[in-house]
Protein backbone atom coordinates (compact mmCIF):
# COMPACT_ATOMS: atom_id res chain seq x y z
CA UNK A 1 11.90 46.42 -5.47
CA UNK A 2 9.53 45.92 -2.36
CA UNK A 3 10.68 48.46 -0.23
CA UNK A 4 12.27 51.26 -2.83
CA UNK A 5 11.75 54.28 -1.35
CA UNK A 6 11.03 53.51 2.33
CA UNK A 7 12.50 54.61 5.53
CA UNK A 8 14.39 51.28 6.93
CA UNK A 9 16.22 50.22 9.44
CA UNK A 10 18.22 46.84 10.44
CA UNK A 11 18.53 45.71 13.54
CA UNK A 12 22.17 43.56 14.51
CA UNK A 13 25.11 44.02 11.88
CA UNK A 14 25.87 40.14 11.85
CA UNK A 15 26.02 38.37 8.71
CA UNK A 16 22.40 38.49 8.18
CA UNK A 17 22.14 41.74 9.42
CA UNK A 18 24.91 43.25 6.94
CA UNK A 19 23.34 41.10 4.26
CA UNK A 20 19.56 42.79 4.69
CA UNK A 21 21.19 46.06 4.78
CA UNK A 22 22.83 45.39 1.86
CA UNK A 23 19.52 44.06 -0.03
CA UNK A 24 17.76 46.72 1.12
CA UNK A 25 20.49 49.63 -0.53
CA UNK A 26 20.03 47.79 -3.17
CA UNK A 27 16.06 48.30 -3.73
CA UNK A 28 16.63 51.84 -2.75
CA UNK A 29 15.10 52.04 0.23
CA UNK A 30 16.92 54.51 3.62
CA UNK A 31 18.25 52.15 5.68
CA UNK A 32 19.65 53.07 9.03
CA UNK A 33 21.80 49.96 10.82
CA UNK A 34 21.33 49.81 14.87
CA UNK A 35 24.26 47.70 16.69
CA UNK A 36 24.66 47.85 20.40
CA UNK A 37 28.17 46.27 20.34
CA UNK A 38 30.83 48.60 19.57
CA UNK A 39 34.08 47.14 18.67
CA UNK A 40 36.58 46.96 15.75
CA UNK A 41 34.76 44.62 13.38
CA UNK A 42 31.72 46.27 13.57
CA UNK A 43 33.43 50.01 12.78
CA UNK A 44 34.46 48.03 9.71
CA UNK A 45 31.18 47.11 8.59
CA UNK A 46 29.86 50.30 9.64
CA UNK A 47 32.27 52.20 7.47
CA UNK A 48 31.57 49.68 4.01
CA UNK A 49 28.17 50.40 4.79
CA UNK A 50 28.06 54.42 4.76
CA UNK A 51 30.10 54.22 1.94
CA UNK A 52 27.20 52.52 0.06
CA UNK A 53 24.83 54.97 1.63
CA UNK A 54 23.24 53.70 5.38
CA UNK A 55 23.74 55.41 8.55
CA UNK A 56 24.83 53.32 10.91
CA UNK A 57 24.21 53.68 14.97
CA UNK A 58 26.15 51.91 18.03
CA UNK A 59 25.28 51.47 21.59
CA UNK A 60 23.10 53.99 23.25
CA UNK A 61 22.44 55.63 20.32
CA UNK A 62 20.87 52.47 18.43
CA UNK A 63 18.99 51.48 21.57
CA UNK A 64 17.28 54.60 22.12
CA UNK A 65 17.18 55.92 18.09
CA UNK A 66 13.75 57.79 17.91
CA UNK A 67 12.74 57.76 14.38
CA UNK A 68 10.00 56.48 13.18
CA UNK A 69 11.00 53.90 10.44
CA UNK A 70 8.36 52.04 7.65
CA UNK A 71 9.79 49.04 8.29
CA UNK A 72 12.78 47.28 11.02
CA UNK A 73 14.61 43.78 9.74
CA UNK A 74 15.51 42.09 13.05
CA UNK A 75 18.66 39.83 12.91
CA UNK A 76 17.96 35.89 14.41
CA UNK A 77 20.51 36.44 16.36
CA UNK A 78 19.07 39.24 18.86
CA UNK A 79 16.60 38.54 21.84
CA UNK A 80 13.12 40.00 21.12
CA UNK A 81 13.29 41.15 24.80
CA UNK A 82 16.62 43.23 24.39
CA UNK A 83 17.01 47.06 24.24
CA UNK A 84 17.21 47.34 20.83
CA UNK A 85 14.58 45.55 19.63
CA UNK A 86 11.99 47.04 22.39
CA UNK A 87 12.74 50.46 21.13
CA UNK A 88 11.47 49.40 18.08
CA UNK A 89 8.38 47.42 19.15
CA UNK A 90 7.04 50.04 21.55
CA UNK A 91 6.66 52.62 18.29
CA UNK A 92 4.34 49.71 16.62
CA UNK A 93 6.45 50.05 13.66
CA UNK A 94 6.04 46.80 11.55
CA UNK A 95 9.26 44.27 12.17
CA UNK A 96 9.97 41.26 10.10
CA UNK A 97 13.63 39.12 9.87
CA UNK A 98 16.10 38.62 6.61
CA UNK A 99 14.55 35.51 6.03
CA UNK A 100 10.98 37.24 5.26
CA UNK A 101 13.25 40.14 3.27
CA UNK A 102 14.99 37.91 1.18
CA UNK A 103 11.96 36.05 0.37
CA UNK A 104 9.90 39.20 -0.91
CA UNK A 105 12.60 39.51 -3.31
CA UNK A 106 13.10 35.49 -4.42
CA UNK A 107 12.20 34.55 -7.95
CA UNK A 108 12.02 30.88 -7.49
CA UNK A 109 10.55 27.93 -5.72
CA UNK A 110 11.94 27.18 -2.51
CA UNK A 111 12.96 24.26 0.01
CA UNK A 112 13.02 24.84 3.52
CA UNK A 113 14.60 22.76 6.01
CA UNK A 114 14.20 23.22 9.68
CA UNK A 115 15.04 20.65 13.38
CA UNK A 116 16.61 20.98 16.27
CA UNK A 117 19.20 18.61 14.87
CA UNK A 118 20.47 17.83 11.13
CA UNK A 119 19.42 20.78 9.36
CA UNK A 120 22.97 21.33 8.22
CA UNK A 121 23.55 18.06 6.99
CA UNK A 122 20.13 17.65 5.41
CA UNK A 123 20.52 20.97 3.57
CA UNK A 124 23.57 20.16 1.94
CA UNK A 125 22.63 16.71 1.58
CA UNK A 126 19.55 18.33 -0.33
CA UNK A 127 21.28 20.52 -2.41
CA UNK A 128 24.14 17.81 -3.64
CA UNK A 129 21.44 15.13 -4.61
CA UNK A 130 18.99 17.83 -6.22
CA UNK A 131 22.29 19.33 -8.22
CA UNK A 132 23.11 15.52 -9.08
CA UNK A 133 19.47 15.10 -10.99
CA UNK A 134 19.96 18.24 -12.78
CA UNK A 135 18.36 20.92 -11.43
CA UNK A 136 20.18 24.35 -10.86
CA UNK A 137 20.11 25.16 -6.53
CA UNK A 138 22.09 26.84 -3.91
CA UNK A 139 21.79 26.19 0.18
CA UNK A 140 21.53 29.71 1.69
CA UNK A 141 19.62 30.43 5.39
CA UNK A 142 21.32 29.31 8.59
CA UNK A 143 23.68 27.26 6.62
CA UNK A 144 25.77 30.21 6.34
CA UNK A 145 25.29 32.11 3.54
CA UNK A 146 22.64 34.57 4.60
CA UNK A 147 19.04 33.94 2.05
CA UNK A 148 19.32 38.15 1.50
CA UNK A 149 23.00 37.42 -0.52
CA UNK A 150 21.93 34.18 -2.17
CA UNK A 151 18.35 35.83 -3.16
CA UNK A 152 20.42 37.76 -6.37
CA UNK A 153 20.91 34.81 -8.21
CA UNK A 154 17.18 33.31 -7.34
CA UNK A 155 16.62 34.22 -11.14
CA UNK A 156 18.69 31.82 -12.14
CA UNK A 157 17.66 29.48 -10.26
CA UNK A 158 15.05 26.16 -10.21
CA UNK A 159 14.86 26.53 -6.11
CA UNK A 160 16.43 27.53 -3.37
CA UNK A 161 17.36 24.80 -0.14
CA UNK A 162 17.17 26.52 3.10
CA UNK A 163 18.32 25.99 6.54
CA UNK A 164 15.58 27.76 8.85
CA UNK A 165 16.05 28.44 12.28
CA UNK A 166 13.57 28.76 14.79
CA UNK A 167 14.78 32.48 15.43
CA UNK A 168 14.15 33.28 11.66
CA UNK A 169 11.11 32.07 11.98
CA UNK A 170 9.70 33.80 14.74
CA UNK A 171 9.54 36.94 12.57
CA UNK A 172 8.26 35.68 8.90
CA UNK A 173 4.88 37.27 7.22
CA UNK A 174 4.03 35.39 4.06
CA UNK A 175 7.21 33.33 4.11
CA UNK A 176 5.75 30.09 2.15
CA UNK A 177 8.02 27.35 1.12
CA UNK A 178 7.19 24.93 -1.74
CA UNK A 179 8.12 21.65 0.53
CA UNK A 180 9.01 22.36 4.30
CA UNK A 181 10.55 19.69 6.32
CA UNK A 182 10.19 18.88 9.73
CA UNK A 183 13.42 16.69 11.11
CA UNK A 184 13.12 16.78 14.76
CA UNK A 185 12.75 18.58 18.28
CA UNK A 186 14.12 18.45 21.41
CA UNK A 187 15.01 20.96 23.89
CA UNK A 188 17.37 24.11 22.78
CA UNK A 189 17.68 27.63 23.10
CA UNK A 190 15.95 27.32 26.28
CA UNK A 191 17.72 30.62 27.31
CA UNK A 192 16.04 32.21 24.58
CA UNK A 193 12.42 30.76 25.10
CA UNK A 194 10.48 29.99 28.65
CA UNK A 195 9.14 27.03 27.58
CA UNK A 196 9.74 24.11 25.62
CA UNK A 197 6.03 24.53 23.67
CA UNK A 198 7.35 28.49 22.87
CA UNK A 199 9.92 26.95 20.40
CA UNK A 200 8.21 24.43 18.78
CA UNK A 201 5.61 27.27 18.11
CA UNK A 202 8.28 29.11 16.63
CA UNK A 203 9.35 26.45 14.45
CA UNK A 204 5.95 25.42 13.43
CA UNK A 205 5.29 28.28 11.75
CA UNK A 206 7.34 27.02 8.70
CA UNK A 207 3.93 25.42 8.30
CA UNK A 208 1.58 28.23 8.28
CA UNK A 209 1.43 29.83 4.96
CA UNK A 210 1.32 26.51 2.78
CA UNK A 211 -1.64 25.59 1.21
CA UNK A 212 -2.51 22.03 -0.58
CA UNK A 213 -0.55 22.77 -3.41
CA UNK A 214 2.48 22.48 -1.12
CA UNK A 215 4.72 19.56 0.71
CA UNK A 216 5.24 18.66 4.13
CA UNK A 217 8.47 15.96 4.80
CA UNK A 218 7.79 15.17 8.18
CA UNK A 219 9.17 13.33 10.78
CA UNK A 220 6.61 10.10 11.29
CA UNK A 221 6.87 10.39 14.91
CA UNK A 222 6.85 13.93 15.45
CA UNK A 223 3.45 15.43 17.23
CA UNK A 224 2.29 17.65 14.90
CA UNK A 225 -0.86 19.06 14.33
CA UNK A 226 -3.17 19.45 10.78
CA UNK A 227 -1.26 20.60 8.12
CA UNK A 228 -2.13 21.93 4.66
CA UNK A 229 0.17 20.59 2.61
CA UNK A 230 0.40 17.05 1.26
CA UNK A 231 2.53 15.18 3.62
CA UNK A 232 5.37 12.82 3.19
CA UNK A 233 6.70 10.96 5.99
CA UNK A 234 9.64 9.08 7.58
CA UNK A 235 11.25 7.58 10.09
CA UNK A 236 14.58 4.81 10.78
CA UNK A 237 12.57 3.96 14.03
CA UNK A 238 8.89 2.87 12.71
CA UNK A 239 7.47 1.26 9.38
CA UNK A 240 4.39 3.43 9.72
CA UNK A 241 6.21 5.79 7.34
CA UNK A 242 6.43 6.70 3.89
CA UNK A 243 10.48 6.68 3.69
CA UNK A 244 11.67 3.63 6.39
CA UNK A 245 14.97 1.80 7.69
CA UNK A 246 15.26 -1.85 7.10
CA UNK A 247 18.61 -3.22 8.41
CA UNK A 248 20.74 -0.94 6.70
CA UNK A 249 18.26 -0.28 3.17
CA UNK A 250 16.61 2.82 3.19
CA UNK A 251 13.04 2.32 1.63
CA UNK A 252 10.67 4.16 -0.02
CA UNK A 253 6.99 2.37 0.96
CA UNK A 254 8.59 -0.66 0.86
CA UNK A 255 11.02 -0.46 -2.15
CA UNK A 256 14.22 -0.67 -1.70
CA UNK A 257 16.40 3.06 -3.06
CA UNK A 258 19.84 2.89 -1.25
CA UNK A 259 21.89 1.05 1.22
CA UNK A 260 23.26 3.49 3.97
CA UNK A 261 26.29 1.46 4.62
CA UNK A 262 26.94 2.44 0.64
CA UNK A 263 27.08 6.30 1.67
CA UNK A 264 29.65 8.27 4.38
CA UNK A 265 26.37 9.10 6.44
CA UNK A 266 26.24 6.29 9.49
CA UNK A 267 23.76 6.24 11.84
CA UNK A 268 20.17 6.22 12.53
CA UNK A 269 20.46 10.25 12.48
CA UNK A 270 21.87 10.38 9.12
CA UNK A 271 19.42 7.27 7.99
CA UNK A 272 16.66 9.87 8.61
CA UNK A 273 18.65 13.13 7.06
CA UNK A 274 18.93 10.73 3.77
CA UNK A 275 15.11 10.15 3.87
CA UNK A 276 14.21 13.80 4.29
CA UNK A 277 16.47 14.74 1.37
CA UNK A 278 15.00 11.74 -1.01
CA UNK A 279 11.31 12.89 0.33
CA UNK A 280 12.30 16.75 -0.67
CA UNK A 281 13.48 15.14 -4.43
CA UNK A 282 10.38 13.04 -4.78
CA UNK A 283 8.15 15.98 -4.00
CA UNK A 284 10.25 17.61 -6.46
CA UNK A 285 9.22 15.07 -9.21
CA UNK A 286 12.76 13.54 -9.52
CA UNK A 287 13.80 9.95 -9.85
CA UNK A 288 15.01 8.42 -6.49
CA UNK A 289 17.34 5.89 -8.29
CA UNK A 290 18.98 9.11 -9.74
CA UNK A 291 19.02 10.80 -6.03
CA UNK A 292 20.49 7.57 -4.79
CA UNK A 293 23.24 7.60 -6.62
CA UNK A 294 24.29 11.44 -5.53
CA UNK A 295 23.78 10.42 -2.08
CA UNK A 296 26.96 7.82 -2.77
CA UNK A 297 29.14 10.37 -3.96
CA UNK A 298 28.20 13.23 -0.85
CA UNK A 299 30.61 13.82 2.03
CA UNK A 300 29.04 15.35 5.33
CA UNK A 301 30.03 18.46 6.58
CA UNK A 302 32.76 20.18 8.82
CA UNK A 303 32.21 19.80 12.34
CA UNK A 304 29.89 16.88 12.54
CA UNK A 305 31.29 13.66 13.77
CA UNK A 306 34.42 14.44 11.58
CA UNK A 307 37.59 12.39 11.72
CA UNK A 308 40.57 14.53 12.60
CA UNK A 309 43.24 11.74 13.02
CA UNK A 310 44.09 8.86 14.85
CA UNK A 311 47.52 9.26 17.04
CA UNK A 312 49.05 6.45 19.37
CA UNK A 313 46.11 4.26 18.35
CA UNK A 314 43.39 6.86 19.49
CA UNK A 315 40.88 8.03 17.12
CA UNK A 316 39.91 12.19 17.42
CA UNK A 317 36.93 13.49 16.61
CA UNK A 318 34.83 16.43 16.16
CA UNK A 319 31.80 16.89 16.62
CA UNK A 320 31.56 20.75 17.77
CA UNK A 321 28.15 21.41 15.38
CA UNK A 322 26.50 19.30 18.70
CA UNK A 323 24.90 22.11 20.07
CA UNK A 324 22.03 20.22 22.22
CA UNK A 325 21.92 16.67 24.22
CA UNK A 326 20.14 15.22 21.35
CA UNK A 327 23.14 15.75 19.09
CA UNK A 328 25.83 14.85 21.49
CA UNK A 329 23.38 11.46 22.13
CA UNK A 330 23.90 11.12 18.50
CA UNK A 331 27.91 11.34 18.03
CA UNK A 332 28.04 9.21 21.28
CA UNK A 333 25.84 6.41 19.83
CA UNK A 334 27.90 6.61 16.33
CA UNK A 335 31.35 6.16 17.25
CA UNK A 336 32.71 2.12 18.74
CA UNK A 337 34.17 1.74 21.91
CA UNK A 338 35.18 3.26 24.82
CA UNK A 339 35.19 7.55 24.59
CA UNK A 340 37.39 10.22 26.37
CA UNK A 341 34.28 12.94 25.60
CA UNK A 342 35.17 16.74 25.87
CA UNK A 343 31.86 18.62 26.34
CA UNK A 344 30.67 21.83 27.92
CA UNK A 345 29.71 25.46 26.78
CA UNK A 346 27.23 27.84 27.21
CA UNK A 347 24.65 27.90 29.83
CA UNK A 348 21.58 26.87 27.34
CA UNK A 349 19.53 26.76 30.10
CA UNK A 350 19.24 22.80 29.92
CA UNK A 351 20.84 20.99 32.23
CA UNK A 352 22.83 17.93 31.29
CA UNK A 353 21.23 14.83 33.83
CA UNK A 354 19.11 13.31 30.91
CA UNK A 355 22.48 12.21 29.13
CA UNK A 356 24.40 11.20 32.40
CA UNK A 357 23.20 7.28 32.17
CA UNK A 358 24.50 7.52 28.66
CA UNK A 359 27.89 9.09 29.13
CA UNK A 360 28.58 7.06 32.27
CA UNK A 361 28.06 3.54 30.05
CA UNK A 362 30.34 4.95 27.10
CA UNK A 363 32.61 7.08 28.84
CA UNK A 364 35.70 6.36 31.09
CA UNK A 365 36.49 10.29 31.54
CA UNK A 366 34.85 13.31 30.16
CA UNK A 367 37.07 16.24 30.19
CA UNK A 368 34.92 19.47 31.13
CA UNK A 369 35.03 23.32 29.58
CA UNK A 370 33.37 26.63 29.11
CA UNK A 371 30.45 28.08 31.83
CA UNK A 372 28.76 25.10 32.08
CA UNK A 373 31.81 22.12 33.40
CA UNK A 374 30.91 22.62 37.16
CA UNK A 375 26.92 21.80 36.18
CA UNK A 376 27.96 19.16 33.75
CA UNK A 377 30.52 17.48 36.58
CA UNK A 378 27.66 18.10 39.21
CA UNK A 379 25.31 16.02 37.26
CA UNK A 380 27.65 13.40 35.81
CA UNK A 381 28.54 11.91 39.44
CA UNK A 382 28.94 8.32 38.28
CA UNK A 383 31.87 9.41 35.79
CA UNK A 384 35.04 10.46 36.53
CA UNK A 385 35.35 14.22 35.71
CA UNK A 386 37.90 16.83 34.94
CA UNK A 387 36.95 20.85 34.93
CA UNK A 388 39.47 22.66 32.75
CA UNK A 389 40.08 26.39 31.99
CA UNK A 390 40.68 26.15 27.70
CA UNK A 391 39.99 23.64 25.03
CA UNK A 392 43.96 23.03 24.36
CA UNK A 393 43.91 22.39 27.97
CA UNK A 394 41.39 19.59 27.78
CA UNK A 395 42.95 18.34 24.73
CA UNK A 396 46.15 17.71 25.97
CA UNK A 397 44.68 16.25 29.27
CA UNK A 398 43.14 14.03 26.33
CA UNK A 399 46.30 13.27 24.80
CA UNK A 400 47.78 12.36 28.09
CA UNK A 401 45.04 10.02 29.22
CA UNK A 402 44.34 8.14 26.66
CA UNK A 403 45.20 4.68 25.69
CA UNK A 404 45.18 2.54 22.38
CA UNK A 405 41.92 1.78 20.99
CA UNK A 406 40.08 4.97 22.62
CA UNK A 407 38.34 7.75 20.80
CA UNK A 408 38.65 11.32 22.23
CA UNK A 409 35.13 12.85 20.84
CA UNK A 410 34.91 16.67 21.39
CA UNK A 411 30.97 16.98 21.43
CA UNK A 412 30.21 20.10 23.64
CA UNK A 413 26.43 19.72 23.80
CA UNK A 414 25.62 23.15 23.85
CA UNK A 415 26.59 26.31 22.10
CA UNK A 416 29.79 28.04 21.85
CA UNK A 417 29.56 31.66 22.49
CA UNK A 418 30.82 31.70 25.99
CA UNK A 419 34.10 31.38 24.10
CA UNK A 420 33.96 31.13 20.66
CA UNK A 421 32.47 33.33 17.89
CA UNK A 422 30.96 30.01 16.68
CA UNK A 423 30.50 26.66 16.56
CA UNK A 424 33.09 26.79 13.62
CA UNK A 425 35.90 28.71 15.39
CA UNK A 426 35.62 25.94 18.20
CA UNK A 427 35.64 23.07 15.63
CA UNK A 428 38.30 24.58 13.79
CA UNK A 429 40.53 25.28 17.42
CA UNK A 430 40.12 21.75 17.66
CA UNK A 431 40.89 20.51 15.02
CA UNK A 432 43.72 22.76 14.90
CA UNK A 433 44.96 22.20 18.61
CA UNK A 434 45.02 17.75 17.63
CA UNK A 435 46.85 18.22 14.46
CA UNK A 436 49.78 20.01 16.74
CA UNK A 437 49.80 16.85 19.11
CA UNK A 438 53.05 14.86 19.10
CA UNK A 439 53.38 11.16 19.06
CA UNK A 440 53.91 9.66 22.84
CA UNK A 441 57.59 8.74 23.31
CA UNK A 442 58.52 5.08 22.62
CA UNK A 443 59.36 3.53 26.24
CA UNK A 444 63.33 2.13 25.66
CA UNK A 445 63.09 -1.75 26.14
């Protein structure tokens, strides 16, 4: 019981901020919860939470709260620079995220997982192959399930998988995971940081409290600097690595463990998620032939280059976890053939020319949404682009366009808050919106 005792308060009553508030009730410490939006949901929240004992303040009154707290848990999910959190940083008053809370409290070993792209996959892909060798684990973090919930059964556990976000890690303190992995980088959240180096800062601190006694699964082409830990590499793009790609055998310093055309994980991208997840199981002390075979048996994850169906000879997918160009390079790569590609979002603060070459060579129409289409369209000239108000807008423009033998692949490339709560509500709106789609009508001879 860390903080038993001690004047708290939690900052954002999102998932992880409801979860720290909880964990924090639970050690007995005060906790007050500051929220700036006030709507329905969070009055509901609010009121589960005073019945367990917080106080909880909206709006003006959060922003401007004068006490003078031991401690402040800041959500991922709120700007450093906003209202709520400067309050609390101009009172010096010590401020650390769920992530570092739930960790005080964790009673076993854990595995954390962090990239600009494939954290998801690789987490679960982790978990699934380290459950298939025996050991008892759970995937909490940014997967989902906040670290501050999943902490209670830690006890019971033999380690913990965790998706880390860069945002989570901005605010850690002795946060020190057993292995860390490094997947990737490229540029995201560039509304949130100035500079491409400020987030790969961020995200290098996964890094900084390991000692030699620790692992690092790294990418083998990632720019890293000296590490502590022991390092284990790989790459599906150079043989310079521990963990390698030859033809379609994953290798483990030249052995072959598993062919990747054996597994439901395609792609270069995936090759690489599969070596991360054997390199987090051989650090681990477990047999690769036995994490081989679990990787045969896994499925991937909602939202990720999933098939919805195929109507009128047209294959749908989605693919609305693609957040960043580097993930919508990756669905684009994966799927055959000519694409009908439904993109847009948020305003990231990226802008989309990198990918244009791409989506021009693959792409016969991309179908255009959210507060970024007009950008997108601007700097797509040399394909032929539609702006559209909603998602079942640009899916039946889809429907009507397409031909036999195309795939319509939603892959927004950035996030989805402009409109969506989440990724997942958009993925699921999709998916939704395509199974409602009726057949063309058969032309009469």
């Amino acid at each position: 019981m860390v903080h038993s005792g001690k004047n708290t308060a939690v900052l954002g009553l999102g998932h992880s901020g409801e979860a720290a508030a909880i964990l924090l009730l639970e050690e007995g410490a005060c906790v007050t919860v500051c929220e700036s939006v006030d709507s329905t949901i969070m009055r509901q929240k609010a009121a589960h939470l005073e019945r367990r004992g917080a106080r909880v303040l909206f709006g003006s009154a959060a922003e401007s709260d004068s006490t003078a707290y031991d401690l402040v848990v800041l959500s991922p999910g709120i700007d450093p620079s906003a209202p709520l959190v400067q309050n609390i940083l101009k009172k010096s008053i010590p401020v650390i995220g769920e992530l570092e809370l739930a960790y005080e409290e964790c009673l076993c070993p854990t595995v954390a997982i962090t990239g600009t792209n494939g954290k998801t996959t690789t987490t679960e892909l982790t978990t699934h192959i380290l459950a298939g060798a025996g050991l008892r684990t759970m995937a909490s973090g940014n997967i989902g399930l906040p670290f501050a919930t999943a902490v209670r059964e830690s006890h019971l556990l033999d380690v913990m998988v965790l998706e880390v976000s860069s945002f989570q890690l901005e605010t850690i303190r002795s946060f020190r995971p057993k292995i860390a992995a490094w997947l990737n980088l490229s540029p995201n959240h560039l509304d949130r940081y100035t500079e491409l180096e400020d987030y790969r800062a961020a995200k290098l601190r996964i890094f900084e409290n390991q000692t030699p006694d620790d692992w690092a699964v790294v990418n083998a082409l990632a720019e890293l600097p000296e590490l502590p830990a022991r390092r284990l590499t790989f790459s599906a793009k150079t043989s310079a690595a521990d963990f390698t790609l030859d033809g379609n055998a994953i290798c483990f310093r030249g052995d072959k463990i598993i062919d990747q055309s054996s597994t439901l994980l395609p792609g270069n991208h995936n090759a690489e998620n599969i070596m991360a997840a054997l390199a987090i199981g051989y650090a681990l002390d477990l047999d690769l032939e036995t994490l081989a075979l679990a990787i045969g048996k896994y499925a991937p994850p909602t939202h990720r280059c999933e098939f919805v169906r195929e109507l009128d000879g047209v294959r749908w997918i989605n693919d609305s976890k693609a957040t960043n160009l580097d993930a919508m390079e990756m669905a684009i790569h994966s799927q055959q053939g000519q694409l009908i590609l439904i993109a847009g979002g948020k305003d990231k603060g990226f802008t989309f020319d990198s990918i244009a070459p791409l989506v021009a060579e693959r792409s016969r129409t991309a179908i255009l949404i959210g507060e970024m289409k007009e950008r997108i369209s601007a700097s797509w000239k040399k394909t032929e682009c539609h702006t559209i108000g909603t998602l079942e807008e640009a899916i039946h423009l889809a429907h009507r366009i397409s031909r036999p033998g195309d795939t319509v692949l939603f892959s927004p490339g950035t996030s989805s808050f402009d409109m969506f709560l989440n990724y997942g509500e958009r993925g699921n709106l999709f998916k939704s919106f395509v199974q409602q789609l009726n057949p063309h009508p058969t032309e009469n001879p």
